[in-house]
PDB file of N, CA and C in Angstrom:
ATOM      1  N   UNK A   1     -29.086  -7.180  -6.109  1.00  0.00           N
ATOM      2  CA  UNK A   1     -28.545  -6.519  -7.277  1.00  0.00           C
ATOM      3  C   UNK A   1     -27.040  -6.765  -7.340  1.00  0.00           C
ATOM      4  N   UNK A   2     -26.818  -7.384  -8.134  1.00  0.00           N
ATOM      5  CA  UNK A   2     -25.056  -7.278  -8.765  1.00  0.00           C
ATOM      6  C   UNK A   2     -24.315  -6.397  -8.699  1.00  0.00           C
ATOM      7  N   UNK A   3     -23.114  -6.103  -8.699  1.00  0.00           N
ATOM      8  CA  UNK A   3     -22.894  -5.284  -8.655  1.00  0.00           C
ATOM      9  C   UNK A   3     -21.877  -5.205 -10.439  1.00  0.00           C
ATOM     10  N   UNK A   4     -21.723  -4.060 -10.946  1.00  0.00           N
ATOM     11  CA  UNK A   4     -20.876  -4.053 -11.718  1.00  0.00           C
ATOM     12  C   UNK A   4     -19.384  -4.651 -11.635  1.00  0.00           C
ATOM     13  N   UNK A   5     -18.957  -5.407 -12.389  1.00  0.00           N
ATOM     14  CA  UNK A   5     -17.588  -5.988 -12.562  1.00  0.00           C
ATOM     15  C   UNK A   5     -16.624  -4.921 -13.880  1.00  0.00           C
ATOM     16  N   UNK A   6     -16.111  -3.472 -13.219  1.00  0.00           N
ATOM     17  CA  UNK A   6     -15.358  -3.066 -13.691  1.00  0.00           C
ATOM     18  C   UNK A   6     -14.125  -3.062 -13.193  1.00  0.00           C
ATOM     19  N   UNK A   7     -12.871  -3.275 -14.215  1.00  0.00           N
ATOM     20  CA  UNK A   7     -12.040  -3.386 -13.605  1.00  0.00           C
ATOM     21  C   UNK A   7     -11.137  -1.972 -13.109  1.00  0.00           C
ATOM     22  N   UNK A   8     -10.651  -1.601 -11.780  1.00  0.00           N
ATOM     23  CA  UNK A   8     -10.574  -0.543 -11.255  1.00  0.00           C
ATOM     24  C   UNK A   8      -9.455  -0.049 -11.640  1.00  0.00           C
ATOM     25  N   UNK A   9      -8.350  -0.796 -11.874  1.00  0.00           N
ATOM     26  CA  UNK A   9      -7.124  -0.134 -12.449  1.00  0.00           C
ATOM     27  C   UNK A   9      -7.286   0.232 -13.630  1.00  0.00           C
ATOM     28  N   UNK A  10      -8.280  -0.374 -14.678  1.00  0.00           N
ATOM     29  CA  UNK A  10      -8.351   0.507 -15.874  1.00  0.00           C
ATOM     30  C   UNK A  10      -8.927   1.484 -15.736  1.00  0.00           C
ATOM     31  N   UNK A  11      -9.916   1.786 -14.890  1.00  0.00           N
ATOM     32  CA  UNK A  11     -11.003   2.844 -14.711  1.00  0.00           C
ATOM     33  C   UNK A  11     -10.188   3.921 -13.887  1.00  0.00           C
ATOM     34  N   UNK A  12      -9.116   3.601 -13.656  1.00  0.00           N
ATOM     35  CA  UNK A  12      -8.154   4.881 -12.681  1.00  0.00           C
ATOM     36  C   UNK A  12      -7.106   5.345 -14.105  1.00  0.00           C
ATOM     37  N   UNK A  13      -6.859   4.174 -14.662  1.00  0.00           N
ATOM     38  CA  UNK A  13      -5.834   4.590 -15.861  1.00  0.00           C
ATOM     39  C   UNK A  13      -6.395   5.594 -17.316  1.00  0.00           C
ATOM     40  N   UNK A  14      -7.635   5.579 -16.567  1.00  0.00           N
ATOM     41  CA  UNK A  14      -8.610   6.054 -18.624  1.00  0.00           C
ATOM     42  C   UNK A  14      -8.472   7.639 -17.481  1.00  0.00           C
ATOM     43  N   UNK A  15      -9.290   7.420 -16.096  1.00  0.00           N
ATOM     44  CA  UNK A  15      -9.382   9.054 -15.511  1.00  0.00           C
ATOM     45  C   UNK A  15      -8.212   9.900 -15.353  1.00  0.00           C
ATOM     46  N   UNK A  16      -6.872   9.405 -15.463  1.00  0.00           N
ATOM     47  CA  UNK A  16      -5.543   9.439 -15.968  1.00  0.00           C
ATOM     48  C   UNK A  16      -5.210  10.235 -16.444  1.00  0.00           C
ATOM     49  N   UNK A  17      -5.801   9.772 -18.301  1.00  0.00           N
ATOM     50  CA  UNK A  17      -5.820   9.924 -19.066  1.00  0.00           C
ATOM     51  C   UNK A  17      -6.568  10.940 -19.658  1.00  0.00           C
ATOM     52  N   UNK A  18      -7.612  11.141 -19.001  1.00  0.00           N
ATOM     53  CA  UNK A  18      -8.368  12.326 -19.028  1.00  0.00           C
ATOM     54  C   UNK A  18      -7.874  13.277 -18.805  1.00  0.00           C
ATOM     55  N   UNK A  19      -7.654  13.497 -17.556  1.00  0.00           N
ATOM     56  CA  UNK A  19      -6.810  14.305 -16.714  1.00  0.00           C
ATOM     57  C   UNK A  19      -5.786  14.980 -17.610  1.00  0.00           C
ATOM     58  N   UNK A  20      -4.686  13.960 -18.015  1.00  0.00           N
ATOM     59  CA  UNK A  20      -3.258  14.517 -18.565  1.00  0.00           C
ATOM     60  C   UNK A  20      -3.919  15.006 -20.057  1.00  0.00           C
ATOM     61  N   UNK A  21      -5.348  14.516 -20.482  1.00  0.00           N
ATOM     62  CA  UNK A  21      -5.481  15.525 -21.778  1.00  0.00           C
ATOM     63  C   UNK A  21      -6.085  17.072 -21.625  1.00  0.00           C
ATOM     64  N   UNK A  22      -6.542  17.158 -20.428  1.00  0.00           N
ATOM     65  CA  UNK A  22      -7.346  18.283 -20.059  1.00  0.00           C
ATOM     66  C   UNK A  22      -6.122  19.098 -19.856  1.00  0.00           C
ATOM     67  N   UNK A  23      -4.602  18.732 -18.899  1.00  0.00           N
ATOM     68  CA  UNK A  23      -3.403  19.830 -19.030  1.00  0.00           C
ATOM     69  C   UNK A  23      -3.006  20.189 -19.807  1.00  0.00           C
ATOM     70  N   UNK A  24      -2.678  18.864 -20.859  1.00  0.00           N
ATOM     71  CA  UNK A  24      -2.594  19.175 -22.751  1.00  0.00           C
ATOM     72  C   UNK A  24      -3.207  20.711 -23.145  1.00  0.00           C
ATOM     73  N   UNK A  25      -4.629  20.243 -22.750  1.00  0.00           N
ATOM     74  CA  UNK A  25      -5.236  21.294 -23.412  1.00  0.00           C
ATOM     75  C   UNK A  25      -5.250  22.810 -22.504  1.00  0.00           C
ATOM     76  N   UNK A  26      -5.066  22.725 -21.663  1.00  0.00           N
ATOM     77  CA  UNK A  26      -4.289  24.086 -20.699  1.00  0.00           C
ATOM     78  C   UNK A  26      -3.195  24.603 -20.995  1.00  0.00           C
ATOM     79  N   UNK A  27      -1.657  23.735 -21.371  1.00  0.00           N
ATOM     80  CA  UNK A  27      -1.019  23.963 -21.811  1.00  0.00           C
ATOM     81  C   UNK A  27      -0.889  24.866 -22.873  1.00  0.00           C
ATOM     82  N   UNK A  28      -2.167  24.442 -24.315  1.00  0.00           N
ATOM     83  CA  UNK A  28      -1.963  24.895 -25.064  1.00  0.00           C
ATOM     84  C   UNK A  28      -2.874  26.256 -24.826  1.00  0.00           C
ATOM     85  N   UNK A  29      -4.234  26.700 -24.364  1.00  0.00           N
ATOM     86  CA  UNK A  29      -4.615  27.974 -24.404  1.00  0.00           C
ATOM     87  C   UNK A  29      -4.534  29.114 -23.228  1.00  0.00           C
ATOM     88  N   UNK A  30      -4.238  28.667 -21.955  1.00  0.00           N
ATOM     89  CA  UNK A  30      -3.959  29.365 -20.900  1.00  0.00           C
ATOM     90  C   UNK A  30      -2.865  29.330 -19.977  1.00  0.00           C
ATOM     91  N   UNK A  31      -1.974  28.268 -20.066  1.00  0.00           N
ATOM     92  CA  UNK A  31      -1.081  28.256 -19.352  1.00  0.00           C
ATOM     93  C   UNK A  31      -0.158  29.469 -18.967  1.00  0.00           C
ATOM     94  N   UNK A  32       1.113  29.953 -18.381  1.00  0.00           N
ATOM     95  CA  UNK A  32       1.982  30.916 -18.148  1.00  0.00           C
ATOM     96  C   UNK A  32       2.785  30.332 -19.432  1.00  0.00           C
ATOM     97  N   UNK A  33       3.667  29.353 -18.900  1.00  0.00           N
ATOM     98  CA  UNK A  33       4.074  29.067 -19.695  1.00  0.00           C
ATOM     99  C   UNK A  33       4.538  29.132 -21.628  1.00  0.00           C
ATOM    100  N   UNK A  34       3.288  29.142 -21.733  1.00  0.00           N
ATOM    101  CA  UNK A  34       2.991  29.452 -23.202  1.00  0.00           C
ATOM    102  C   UNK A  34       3.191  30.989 -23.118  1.00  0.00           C
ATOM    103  N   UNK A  35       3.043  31.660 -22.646  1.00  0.00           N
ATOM    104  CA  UNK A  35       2.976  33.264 -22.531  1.00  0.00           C
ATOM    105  C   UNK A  35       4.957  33.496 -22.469  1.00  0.00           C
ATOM    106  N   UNK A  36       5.670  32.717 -21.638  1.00  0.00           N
ATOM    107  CA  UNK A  36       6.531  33.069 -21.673  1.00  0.00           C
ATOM    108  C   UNK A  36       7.371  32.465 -23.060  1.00  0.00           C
ATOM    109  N   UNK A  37       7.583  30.899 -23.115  1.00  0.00           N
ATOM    110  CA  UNK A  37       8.220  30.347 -24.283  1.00  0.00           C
ATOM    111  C   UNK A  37       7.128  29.357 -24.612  1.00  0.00           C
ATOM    112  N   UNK A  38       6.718  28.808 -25.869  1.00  0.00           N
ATOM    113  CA  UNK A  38       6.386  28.507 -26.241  1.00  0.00           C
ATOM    114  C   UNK A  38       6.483  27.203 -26.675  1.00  0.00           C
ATOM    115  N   UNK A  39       7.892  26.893 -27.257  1.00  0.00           N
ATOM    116  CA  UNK A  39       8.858  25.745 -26.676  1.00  0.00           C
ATOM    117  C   UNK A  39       8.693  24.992 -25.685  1.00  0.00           C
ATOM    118  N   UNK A  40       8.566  25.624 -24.643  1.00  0.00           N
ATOM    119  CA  UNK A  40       8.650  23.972 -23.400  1.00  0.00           C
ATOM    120  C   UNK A  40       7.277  24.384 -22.732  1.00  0.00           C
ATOM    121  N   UNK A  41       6.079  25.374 -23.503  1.00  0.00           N
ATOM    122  CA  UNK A  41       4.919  24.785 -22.959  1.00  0.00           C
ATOM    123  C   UNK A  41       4.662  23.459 -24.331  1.00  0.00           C
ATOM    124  N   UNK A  42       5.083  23.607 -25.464  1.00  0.00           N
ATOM    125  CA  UNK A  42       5.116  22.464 -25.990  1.00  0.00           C
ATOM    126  C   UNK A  42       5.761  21.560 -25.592  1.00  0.00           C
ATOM    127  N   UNK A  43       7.223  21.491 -25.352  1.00  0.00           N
ATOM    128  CA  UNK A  43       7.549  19.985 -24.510  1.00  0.00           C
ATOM    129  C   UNK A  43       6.494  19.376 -23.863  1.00  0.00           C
ATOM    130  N   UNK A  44       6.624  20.591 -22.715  1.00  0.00           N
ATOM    131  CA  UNK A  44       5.480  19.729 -21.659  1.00  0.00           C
ATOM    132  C   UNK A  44       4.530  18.669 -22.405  1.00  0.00           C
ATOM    133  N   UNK A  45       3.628  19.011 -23.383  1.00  0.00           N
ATOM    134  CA  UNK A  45       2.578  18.722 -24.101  1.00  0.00           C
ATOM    135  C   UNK A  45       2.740  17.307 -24.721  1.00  0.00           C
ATOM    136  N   UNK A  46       4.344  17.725 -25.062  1.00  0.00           N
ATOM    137  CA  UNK A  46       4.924  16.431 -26.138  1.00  0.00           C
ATOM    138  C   UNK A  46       5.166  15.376 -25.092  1.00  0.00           C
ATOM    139  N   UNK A  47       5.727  15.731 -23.986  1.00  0.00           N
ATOM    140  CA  UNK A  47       5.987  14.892 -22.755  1.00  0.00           C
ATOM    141  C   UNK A  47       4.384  13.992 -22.189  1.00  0.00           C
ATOM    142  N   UNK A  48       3.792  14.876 -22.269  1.00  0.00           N
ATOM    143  CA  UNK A  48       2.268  14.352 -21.586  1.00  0.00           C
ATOM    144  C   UNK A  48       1.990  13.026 -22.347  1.00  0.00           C
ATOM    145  N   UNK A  49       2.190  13.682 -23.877  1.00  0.00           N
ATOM    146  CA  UNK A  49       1.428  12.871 -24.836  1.00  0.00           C
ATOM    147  C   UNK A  49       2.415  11.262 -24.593  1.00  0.00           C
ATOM    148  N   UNK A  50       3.138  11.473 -24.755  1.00  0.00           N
ATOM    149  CA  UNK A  50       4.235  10.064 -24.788  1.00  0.00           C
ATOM    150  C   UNK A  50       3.891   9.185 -23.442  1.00  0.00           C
ATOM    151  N   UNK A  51       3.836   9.696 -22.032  1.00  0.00           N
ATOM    152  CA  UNK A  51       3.683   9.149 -20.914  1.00  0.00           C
ATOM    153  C   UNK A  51       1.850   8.925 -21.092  1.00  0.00           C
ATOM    154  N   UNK A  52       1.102   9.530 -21.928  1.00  0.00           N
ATOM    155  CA  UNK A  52      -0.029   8.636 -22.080  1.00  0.00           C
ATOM    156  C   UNK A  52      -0.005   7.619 -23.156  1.00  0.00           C
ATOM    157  N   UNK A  53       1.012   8.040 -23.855  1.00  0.00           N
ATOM    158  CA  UNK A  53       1.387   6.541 -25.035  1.00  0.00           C
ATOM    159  C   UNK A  53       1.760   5.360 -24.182  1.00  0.00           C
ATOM    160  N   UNK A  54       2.679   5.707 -23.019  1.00  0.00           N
ATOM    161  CA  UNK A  54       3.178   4.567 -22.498  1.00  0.00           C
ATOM    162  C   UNK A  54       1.957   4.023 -21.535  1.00  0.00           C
ATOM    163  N   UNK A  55       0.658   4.544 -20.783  1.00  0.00           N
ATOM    164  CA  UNK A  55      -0.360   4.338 -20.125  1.00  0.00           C
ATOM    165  C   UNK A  55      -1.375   3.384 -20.946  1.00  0.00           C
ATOM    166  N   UNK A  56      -1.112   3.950 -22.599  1.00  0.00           N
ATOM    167  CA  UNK A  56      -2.281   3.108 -22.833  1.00  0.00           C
ATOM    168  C   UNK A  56      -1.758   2.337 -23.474  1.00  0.00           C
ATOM    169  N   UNK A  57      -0.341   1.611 -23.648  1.00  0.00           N
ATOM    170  CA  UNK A  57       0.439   0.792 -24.283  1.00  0.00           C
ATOM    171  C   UNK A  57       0.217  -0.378 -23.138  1.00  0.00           C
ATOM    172  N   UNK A  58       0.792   0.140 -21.963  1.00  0.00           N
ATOM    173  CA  UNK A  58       0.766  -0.837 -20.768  1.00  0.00           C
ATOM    174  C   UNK A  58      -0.422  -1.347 -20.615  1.00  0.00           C
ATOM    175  N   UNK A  59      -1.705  -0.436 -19.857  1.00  0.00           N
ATOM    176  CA  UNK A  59      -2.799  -1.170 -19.769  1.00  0.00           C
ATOM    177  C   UNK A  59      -3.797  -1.693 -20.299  1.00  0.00           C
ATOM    178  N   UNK A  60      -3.821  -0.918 -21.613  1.00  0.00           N
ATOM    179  CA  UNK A  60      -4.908  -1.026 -22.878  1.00  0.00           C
ATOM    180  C   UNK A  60      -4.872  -2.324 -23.666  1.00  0.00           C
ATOM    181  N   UNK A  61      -3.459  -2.174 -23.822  1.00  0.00           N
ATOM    182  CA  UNK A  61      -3.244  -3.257 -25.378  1.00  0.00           C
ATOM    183  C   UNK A  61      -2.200  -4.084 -24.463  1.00  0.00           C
ATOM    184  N   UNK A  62      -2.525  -4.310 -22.761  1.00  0.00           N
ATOM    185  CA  UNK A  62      -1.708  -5.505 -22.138  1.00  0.00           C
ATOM    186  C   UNK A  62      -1.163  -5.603 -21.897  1.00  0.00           C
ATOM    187  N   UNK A  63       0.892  -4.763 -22.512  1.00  0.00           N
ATOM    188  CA  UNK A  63       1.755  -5.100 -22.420  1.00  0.00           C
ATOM    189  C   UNK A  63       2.584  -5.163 -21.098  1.00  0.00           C
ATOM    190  N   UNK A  64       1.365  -4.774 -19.763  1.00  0.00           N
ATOM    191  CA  UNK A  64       1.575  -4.907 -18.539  1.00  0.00           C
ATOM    192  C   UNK A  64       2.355  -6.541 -18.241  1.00  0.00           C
ATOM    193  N   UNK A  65       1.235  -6.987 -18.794  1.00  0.00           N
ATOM    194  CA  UNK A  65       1.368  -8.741 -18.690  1.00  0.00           C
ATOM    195  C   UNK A  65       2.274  -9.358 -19.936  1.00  0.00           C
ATOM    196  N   UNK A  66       2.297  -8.577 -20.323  1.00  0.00           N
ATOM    197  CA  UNK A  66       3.628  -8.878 -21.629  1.00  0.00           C
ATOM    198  C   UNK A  66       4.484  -9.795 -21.311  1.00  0.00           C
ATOM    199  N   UNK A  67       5.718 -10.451 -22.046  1.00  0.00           N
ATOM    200  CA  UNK A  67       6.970 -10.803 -21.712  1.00  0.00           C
ATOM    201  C   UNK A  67       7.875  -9.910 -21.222  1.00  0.00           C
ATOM    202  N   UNK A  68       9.255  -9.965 -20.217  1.00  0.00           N
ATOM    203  CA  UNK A  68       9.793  -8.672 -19.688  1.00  0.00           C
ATOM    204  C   UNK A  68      10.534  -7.938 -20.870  1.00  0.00           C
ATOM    205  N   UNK A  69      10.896  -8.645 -22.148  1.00  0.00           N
ATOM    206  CA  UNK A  69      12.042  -8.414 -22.686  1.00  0.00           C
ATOM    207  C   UNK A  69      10.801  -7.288 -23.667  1.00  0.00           C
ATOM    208  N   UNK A  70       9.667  -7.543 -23.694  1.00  0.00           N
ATOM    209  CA  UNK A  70       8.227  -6.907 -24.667  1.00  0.00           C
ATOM    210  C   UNK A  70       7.978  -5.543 -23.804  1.00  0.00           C
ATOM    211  N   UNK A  71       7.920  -5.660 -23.099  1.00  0.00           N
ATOM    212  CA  UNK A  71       7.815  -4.470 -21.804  1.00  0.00           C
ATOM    213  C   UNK A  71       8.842  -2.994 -21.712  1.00  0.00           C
ATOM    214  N   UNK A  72      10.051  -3.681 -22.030  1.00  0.00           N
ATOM    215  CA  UNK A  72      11.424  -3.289 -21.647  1.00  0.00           C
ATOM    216  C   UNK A  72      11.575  -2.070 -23.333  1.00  0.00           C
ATOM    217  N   UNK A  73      11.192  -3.157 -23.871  1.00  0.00           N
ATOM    218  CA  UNK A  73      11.206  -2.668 -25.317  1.00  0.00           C
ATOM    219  C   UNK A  73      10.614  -1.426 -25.781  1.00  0.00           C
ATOM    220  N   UNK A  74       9.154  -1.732 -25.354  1.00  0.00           N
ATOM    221  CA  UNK A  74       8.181  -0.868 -25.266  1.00  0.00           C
ATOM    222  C   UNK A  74       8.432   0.423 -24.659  1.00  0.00           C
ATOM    223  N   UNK A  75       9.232   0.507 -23.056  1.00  0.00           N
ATOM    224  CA  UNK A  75       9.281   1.767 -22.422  1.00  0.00           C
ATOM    225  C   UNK A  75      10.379   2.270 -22.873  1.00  0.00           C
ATOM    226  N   UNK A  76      11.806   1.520 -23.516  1.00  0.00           N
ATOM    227  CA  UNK A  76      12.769   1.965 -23.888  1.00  0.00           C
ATOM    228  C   UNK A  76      12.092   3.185 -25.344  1.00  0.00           C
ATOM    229  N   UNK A  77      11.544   2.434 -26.313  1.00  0.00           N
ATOM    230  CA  UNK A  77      10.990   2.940 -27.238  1.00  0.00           C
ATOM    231  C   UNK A  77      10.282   4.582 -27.383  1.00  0.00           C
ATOM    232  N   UNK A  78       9.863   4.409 -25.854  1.00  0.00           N
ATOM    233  CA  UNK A  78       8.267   5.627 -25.783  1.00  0.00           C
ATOM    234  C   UNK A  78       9.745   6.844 -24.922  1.00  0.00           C
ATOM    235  N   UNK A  79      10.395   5.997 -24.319  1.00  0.00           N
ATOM    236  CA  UNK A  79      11.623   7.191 -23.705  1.00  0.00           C
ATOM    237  C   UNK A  79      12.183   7.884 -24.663  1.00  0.00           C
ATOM    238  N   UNK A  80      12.976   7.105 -25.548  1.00  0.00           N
ATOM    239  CA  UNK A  80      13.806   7.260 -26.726  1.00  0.00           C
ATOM    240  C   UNK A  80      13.489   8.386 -27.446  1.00  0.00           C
ATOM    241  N   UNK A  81      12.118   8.032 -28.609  1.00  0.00           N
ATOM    242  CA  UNK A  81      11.092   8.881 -29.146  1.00  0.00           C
ATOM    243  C   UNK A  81      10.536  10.010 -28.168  1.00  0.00           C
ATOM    244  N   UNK A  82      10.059   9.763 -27.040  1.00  0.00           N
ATOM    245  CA  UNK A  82       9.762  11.355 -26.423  1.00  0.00           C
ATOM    246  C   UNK A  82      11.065  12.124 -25.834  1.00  0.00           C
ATOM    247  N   UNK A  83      11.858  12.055 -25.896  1.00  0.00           N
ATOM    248  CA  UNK A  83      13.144  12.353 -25.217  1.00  0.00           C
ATOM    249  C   UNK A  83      13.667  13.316 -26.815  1.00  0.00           C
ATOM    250  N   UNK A  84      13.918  12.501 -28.136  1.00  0.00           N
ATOM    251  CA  UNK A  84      14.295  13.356 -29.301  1.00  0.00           C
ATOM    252  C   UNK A  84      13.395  14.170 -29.657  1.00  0.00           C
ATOM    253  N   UNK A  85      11.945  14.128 -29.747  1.00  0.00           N
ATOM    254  CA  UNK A  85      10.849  15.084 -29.987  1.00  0.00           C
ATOM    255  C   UNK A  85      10.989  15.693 -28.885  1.00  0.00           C
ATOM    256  N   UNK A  86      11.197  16.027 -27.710  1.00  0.00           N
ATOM    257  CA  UNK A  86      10.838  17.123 -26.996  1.00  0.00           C
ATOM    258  C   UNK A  86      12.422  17.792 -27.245  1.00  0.00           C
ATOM    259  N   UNK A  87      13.667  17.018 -27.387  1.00  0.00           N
ATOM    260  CA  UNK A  87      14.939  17.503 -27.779  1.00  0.00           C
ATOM    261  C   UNK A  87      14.605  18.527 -29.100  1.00  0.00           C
ATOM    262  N   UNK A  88      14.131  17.944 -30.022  1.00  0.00           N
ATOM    263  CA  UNK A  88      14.033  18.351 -31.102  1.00  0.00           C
ATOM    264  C   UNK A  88      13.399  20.194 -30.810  1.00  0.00           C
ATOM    265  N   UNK A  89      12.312  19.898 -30.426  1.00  0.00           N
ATOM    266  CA  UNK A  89      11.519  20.840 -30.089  1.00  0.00           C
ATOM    267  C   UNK A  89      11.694  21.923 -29.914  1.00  0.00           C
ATOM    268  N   UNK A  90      12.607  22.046 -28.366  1.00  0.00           N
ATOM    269  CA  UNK A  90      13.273  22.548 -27.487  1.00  0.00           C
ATOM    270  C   UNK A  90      14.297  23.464 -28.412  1.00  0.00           C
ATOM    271  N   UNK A  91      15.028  22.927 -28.946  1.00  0.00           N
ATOM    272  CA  UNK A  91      16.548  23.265 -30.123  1.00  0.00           C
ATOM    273  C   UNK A  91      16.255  24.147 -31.101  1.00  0.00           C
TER     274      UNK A  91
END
């Protein structure tokens, strides 16, 4: 019997991904957090979401194997944008 040919770093990057949506969703109905400010249990949330933008930017759609200057771009981008939305937020 064969064995399956999955590839393991994606299959660690999707359980990841799971993971950081299941805190998402803690964040939003049980956390402390939320009980105290509301605000940076949303950061958190906004933060999650962006560092899984950058997870499934990298491994999903490639840009692992990208060019460096495509790469560079990419994480500058997902910093930038989650950095003013959670600024924003926060303020």
């Amino acid at each position: 019997m064969k064995s399956l040919d999955i590839p393991r770093r994606a299959t660690w990057v999707w359980i990841g991904l799971v993971a950081a949506t299941c805190v998402t969703w803690w964040f939003g109905v049980d956390h402390p957090l939320a009980s105290i400010s509301i605000e940076f249990a949303s950061a958190g949330a906004v933060a999650i979401a962006f560092a899984k933008a950058f997870f499934i930017g990298s491994e999903f759609m490639e840009l692992r194997s990208a060019p460096r200057a495509l790469r560079r771009a990419f994480a500058c981008w997902v910093a930038v944008v989650g950095a003013t939305a959670i600024i924003l937020l926060v303020c």
